[in-house]
N, C-alpha and C. Protein backbone atom coordinates (compact mmCIF):
# COMPACT_ATOMS: atom_id res chain seq x y z
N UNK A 1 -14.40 -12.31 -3.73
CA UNK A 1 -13.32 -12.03 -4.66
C UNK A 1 -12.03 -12.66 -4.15
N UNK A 2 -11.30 -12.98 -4.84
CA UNK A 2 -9.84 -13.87 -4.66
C UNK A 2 -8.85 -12.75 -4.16
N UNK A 3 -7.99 -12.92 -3.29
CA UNK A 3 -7.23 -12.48 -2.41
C UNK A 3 -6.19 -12.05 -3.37
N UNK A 4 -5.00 -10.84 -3.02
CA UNK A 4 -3.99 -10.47 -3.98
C UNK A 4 -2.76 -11.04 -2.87
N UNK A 5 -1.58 -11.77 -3.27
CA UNK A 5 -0.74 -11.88 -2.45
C UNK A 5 0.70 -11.67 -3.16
N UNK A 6 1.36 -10.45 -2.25
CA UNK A 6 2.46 -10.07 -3.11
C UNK A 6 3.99 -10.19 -1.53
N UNK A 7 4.60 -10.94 -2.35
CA UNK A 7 5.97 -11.87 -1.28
C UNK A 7 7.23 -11.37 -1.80
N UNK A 8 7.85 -10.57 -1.15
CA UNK A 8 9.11 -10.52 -1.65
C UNK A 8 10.78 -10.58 -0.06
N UNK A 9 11.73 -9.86 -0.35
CA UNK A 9 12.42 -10.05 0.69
C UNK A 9 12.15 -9.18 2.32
N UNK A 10 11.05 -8.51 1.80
CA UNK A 10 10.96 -7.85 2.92
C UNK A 10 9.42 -8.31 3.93
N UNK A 11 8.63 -9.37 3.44
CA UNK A 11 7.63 -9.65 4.06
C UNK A 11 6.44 -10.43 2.69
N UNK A 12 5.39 -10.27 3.87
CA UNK A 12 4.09 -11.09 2.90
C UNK A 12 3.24 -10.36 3.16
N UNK A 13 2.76 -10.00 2.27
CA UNK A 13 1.00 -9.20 2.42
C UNK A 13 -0.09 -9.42 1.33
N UNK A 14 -0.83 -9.61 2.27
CA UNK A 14 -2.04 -10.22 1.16
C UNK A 14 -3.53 -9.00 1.39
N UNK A 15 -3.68 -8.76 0.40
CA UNK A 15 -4.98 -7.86 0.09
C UNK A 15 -6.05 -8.74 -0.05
N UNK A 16 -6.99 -8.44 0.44
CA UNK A 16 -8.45 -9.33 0.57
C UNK A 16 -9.62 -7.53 -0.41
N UNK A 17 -9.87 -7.72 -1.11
CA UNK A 17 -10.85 -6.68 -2.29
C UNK A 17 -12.26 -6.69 -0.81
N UNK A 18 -12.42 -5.57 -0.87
CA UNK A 18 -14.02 -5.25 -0.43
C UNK A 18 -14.55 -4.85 -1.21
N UNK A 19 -14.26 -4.38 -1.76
CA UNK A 19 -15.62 -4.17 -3.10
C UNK A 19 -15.06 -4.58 -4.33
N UNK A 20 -15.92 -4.26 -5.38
CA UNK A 20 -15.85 -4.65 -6.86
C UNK A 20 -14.87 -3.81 -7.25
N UNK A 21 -14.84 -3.91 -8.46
CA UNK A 21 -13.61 -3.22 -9.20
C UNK A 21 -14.58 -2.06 -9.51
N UNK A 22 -14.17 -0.91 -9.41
CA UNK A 22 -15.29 0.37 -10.12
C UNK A 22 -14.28 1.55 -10.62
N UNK A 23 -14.78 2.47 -11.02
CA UNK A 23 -14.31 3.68 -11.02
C UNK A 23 -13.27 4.14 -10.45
N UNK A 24 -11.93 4.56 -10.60
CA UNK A 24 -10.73 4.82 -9.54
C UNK A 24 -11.84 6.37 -9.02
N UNK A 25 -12.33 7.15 -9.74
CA UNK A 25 -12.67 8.52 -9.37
C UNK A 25 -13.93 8.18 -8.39
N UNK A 26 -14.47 6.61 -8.12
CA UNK A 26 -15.42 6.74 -6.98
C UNK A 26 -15.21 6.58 -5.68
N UNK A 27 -13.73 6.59 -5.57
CA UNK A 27 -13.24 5.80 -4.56
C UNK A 27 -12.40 6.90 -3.75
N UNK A 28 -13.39 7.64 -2.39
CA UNK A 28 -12.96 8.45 -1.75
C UNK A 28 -13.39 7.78 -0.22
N UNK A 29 -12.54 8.51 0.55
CA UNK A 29 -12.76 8.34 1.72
C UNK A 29 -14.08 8.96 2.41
N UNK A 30 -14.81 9.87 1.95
CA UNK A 30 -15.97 10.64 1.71
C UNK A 30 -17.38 9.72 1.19
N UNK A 31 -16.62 9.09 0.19
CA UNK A 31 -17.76 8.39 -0.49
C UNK A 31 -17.78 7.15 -0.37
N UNK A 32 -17.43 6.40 0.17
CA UNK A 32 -17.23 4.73 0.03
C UNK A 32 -16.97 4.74 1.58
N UNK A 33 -17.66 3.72 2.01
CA UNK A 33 -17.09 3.41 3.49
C UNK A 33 -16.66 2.21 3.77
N UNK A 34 -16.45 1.45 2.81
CA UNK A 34 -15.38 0.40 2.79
C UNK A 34 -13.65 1.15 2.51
N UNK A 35 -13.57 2.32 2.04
CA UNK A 35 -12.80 2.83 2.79
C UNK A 35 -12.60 3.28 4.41
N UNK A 36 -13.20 3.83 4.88
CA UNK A 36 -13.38 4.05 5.80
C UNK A 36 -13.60 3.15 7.48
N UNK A 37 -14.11 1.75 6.75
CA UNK A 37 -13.64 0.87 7.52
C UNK A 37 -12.39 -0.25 7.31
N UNK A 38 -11.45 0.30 6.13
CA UNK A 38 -10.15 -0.04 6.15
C UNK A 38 -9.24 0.72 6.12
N UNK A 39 -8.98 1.61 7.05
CA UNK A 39 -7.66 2.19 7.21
C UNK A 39 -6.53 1.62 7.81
N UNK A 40 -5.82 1.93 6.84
CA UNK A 40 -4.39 1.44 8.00
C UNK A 40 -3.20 3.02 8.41
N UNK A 41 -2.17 2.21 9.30
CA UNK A 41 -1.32 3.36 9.77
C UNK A 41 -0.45 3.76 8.57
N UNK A 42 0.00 4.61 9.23
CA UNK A 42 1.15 5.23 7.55
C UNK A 42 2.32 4.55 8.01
N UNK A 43 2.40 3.55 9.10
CA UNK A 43 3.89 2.36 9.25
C UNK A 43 3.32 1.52 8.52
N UNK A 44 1.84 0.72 8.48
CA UNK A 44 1.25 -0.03 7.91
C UNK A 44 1.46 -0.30 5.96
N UNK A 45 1.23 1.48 5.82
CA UNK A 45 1.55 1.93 4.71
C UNK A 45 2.64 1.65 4.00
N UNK A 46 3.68 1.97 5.19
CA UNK A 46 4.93 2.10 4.13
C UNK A 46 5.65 0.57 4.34
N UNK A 47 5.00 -0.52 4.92
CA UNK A 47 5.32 -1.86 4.45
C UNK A 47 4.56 -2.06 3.04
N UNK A 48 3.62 -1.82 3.44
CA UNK A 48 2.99 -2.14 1.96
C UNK A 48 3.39 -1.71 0.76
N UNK A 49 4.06 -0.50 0.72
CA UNK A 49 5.01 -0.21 -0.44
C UNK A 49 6.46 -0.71 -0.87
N UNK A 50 6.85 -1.40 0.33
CA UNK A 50 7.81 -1.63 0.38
C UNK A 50 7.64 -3.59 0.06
N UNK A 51 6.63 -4.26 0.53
CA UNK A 51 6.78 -5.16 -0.24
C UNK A 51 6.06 -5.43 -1.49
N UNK A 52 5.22 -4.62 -1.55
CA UNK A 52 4.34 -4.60 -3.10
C UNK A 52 4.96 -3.70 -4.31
N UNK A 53 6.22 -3.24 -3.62
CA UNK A 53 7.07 -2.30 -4.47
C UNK A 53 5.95 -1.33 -5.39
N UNK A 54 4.72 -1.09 -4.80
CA UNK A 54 3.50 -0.18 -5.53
C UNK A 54 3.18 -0.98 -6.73
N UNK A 55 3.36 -2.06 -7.09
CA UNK A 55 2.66 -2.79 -8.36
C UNK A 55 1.14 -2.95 -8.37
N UNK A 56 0.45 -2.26 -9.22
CA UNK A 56 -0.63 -2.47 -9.19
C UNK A 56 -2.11 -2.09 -7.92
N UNK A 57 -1.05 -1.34 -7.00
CA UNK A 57 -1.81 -0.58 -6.15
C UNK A 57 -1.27 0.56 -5.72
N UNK A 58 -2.11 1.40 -4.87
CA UNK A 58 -1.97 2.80 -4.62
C UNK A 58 -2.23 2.97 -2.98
N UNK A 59 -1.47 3.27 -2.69
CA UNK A 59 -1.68 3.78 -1.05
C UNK A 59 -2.40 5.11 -1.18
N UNK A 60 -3.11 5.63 -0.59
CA UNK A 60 -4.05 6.51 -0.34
C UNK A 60 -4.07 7.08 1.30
N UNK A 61 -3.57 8.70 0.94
CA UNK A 61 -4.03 9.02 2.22
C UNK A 61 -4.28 10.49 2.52
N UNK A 62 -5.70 10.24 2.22
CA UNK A 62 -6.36 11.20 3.20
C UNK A 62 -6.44 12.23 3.77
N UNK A 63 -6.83 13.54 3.44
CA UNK A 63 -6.59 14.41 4.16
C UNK A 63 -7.16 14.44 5.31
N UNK A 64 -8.41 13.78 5.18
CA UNK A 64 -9.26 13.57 6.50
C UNK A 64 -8.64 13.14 7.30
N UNK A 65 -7.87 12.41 7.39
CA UNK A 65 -6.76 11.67 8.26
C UNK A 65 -5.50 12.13 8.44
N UNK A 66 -5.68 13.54 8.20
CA UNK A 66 -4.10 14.31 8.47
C UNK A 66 -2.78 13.75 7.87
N UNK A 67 -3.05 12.63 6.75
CA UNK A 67 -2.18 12.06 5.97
C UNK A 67 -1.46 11.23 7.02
N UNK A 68 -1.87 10.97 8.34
CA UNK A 68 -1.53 10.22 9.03
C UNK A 68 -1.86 8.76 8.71
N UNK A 69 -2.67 8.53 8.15
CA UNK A 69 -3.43 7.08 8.08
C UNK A 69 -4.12 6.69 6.77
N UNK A 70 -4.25 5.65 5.59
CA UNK A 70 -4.75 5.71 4.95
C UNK A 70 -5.56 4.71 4.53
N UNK A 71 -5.57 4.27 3.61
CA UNK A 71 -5.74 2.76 2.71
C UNK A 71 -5.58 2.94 1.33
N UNK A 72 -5.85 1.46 0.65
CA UNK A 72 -5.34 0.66 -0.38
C UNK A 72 -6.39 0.53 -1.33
N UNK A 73 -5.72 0.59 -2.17
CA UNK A 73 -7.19 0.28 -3.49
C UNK A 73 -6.01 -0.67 -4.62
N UNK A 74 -6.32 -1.71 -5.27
CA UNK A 74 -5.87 -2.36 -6.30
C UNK A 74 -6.52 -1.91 -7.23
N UNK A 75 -5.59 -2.16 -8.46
CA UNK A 75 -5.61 -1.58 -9.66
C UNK A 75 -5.99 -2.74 -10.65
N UNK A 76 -6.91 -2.38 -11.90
CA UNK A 76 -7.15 -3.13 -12.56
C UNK A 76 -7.56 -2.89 -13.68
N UNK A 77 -5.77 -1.70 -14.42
CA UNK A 77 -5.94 -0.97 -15.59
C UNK A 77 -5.93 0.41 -14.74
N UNK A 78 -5.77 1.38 -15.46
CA UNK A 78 -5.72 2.49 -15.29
C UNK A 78 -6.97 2.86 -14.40
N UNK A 79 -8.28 3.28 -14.78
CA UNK A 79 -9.21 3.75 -14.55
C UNK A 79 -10.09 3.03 -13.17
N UNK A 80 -9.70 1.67 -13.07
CA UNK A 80 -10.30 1.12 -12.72
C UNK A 80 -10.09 -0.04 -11.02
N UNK A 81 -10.18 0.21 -9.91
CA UNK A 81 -9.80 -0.40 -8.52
C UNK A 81 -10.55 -0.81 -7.70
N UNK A 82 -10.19 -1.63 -6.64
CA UNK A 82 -11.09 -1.71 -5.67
C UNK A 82 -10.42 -1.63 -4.52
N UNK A 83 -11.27 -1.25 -3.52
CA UNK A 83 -10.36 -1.00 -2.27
C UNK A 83 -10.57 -2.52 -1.43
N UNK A 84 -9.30 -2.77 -0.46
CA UNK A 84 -8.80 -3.34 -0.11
C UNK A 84 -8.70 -3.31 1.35
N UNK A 85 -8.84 -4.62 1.92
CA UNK A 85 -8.25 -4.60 3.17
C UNK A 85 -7.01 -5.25 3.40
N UNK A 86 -6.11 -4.93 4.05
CA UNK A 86 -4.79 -4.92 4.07
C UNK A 86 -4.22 -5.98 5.33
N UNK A 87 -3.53 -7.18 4.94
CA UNK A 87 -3.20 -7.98 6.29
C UNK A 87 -1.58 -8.34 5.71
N UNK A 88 -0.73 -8.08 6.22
CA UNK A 88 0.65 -7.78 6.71
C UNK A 88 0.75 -9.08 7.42
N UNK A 89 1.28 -10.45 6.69
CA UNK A 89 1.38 -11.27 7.01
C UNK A 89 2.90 -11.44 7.90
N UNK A 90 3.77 -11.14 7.32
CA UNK A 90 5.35 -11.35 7.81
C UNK A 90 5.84 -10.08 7.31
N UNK A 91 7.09 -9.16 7.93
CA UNK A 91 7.63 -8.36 7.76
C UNK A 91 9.33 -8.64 8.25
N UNK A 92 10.19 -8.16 7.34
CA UNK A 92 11.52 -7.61 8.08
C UNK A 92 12.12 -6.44 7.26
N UNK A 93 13.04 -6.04 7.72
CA UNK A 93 13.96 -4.75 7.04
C UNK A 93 15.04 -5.51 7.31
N UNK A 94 16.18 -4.79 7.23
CA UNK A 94 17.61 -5.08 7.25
C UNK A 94 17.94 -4.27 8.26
N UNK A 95 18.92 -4.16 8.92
CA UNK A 95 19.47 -4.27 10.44
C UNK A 95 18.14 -3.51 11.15
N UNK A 96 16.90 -4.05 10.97
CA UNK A 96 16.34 -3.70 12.36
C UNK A 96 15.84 -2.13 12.25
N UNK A 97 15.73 -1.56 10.53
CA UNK A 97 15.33 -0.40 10.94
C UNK A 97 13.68 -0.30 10.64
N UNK A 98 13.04 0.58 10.93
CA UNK A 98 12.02 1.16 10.91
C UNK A 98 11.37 1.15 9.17
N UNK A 99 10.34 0.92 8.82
CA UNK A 99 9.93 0.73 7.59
C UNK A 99 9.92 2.15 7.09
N UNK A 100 10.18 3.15 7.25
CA UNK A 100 10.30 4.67 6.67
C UNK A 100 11.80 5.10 6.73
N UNK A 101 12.70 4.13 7.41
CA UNK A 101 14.02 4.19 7.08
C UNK A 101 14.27 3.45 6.53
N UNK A 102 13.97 1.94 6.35
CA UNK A 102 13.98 1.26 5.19
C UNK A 102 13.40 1.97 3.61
N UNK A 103 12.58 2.58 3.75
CA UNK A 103 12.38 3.11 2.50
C UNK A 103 13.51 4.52 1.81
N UNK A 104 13.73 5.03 2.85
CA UNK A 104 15.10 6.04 3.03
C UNK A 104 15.95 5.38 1.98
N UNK A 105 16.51 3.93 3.08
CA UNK A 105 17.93 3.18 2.57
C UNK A 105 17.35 2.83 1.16
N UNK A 106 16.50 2.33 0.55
CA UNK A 106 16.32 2.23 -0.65
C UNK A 106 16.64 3.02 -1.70
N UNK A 107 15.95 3.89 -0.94
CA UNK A 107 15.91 5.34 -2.38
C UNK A 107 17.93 5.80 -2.09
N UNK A 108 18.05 5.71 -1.36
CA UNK A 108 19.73 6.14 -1.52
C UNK A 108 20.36 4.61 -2.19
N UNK A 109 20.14 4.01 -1.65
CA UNK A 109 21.09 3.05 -2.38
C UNK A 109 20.47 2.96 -4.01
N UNK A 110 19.24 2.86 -4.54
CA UNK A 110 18.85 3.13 -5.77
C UNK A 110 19.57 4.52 -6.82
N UNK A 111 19.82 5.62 -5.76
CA UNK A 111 20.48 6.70 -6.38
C UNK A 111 21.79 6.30 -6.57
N UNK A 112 22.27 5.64 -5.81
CA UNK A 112 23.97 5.17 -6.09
C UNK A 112 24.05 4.55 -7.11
N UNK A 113 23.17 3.30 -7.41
CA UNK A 113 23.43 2.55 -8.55
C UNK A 113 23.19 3.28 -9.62
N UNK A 114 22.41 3.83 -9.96
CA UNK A 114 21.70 4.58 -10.98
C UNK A 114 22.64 5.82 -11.38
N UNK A 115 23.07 6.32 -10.58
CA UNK A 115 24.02 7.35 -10.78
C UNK A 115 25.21 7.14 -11.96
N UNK A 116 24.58 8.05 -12.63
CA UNK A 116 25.83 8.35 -14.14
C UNK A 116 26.54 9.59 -14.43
């Protein structure tokens, strides 16, 4: 399957599909072990939200994993994903912070603008 690659100012990450597109409701960490042999960290995580701005995929995590750790499934329509392995080609933030304070500074500076 063809690779997903999503580039913006904060890095490059490209999703490589392990499986087919199926069922979003078959796709547990329980039941699929192509989850299970793609987890990533929840720093891992929150680049990936931060340069895929969540378009078209879903971070996933786990209770099995103490919500410490999860993975990725792409979307293809509502009902329908495949999970993903996750490679974090280039990354930066702005002055050097941490990708969960980068996501912080977002959501505040988003509330400022937005604010009426």
């Amino acid at each position: 399957m063809k690779k997903i690659t999503y580039k913006n100012r904060f890095g490059t990450l490209v999703l490589t599909p392990m499986t087919p597109y199926m069922a979003v409701s078959t796709i547990s960490f329980d039941k699929c072990q192509e989850v299970q042999d793609n987890t990533i960290s929840l720093e891992c995580a929150e680049k990936v939200a931060l340069i895929s701005d969540n378009r078209q995929l879903q971070v996933c995590l786990p209770m099995q994993l103490q919500f410490n750790a999860g993975y990725v499934i792409h979307h293809q329509g509502a009902s329908s994903a495949c999970v993903c392995k996750v490679d974090i080609e280039s990354f930066t933030s702005d002055f050097g912070m941490s990708p969960s304070q980068q996501i912080a500074y977002e959501k505040v500076n988003y509330a400022l603008i937005n604010h009426h």
